[in-house]
C-alpha atoms as a PDB file:
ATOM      1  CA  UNK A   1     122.641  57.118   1.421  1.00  0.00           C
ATOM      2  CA  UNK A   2     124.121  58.121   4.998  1.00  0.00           C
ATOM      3  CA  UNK A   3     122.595  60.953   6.663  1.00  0.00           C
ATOM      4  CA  UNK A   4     124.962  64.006   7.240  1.00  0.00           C
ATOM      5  CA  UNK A   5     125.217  67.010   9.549  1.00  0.00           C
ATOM      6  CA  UNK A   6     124.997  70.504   8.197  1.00  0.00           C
ATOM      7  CA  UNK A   7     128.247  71.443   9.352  1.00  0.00           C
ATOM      8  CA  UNK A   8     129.914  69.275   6.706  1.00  0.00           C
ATOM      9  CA  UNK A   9     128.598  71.462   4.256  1.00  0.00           C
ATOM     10  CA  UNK A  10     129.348  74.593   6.069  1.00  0.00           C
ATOM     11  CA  UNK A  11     132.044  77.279   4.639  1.00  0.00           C
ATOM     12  CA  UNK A  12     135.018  77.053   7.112  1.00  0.00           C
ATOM     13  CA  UNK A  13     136.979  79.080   4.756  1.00  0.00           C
ATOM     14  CA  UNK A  14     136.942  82.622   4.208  1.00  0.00           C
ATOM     15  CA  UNK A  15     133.322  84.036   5.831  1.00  0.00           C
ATOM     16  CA  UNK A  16     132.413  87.290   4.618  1.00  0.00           C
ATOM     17  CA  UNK A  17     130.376  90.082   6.465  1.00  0.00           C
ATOM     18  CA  UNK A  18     126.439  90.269   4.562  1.00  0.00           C
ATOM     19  CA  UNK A  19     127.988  93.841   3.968  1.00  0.00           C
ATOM     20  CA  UNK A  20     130.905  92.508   1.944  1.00  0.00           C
ATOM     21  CA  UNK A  21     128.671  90.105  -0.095  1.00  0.00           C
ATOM     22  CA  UNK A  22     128.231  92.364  -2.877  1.00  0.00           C
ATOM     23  CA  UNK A  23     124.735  91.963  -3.660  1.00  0.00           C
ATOM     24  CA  UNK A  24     122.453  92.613  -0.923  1.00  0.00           C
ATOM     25  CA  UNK A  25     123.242  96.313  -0.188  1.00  0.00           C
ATOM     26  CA  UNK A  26     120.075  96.267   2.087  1.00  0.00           C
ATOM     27  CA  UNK A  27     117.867  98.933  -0.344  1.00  0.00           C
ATOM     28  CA  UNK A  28     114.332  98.141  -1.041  1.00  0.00           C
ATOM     29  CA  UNK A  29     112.616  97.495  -4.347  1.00  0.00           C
ATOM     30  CA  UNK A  30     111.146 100.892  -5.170  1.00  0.00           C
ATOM     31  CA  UNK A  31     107.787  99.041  -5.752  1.00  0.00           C
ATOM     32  CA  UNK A  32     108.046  98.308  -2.012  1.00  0.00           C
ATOM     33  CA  UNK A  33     108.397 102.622  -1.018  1.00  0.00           C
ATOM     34  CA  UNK A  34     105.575 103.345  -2.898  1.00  0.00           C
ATOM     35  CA  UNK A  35     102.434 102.087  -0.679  1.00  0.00           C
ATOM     36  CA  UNK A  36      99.147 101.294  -3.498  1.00  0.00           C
ATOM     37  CA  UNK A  37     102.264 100.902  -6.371  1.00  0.00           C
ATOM     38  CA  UNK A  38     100.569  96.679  -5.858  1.00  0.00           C
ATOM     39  CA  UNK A  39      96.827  97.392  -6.324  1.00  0.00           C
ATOM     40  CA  UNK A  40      94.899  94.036  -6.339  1.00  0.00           C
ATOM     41  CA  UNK A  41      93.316  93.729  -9.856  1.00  0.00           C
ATOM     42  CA  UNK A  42      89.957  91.811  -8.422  1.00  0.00           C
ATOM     43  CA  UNK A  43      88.002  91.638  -5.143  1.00  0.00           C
ATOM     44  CA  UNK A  44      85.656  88.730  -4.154  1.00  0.00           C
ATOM     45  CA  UNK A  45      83.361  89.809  -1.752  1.00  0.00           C
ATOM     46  CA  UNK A  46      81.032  86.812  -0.584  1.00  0.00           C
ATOM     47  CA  UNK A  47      77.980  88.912   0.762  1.00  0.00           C
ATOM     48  CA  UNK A  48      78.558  91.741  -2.016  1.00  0.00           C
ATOM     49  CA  UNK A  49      80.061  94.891  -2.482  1.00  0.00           C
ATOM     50  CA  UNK A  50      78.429  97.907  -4.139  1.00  0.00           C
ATOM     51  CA  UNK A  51      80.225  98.671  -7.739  1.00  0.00           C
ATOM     52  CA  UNK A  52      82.045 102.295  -7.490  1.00  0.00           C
ATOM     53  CA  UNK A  53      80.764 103.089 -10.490  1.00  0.00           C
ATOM     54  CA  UNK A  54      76.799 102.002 -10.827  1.00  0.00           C
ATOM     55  CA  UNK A  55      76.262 100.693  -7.541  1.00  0.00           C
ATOM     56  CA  UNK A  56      74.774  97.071  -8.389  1.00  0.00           C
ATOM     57  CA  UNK A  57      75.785  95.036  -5.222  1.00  0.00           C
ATOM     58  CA  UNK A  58      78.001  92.044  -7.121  1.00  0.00           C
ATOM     59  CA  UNK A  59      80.137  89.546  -5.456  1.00  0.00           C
ATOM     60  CA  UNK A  60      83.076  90.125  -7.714  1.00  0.00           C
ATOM     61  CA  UNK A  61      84.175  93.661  -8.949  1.00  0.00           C
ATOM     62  CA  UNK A  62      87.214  94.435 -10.791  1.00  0.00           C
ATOM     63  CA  UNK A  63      89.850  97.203 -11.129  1.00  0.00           C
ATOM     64  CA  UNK A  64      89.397  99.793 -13.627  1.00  0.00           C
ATOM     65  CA  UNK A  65      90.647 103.664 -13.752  1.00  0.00           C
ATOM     66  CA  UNK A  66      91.508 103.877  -9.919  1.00  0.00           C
ATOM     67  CA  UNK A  67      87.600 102.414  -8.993  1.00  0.00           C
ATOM     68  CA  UNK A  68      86.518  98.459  -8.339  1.00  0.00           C
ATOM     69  CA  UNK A  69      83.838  98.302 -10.503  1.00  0.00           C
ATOM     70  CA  UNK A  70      81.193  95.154 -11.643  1.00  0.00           C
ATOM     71  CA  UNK A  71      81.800  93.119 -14.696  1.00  0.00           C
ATOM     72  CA  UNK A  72      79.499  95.586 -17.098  1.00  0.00           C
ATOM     73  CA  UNK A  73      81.224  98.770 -16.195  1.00  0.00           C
ATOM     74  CA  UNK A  74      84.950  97.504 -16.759  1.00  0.00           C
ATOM     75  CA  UNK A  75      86.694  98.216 -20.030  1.00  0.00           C
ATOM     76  CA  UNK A  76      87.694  95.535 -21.262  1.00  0.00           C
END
């Protein structure tokens, strides 16, 4: 197989604007506006972290109703 240069494979035809493309209008996901929308569902914590709800110190809590809380207070 030969090697080839990219501009072999580049469009020499019609080039349109990214505004003409179509399908990138340049909007944002609205999961993106909405900062906290992409809570993490777990948080390692090496040295511990006290649970929001009982306050053991734990090295891994989990989300649950808005708190990261230890593996015996989340509803599972």
């Amino acid at each position: 197989m030969n090697d080839r240069s990219l501009s072999e494979f580049a469009d020499d035809g019609d080039e349109q604007d990214a505004s003409d493309a179509g399908g990138d209008d340049g909007d944002v996901d609205s999961a993106d506006d909405t900062p906290g929308e992409l809570l993490a569902t777990a948080q390692f914590s090496p040295d511990g972290t006290p649970c929001e709800k009982c306050g053991a110190v734990v090295v891994r809590r989990w989300h649950d109703d808005g708190q990261f809380v230890c593996a015996d207070c989340k509803n599972w």
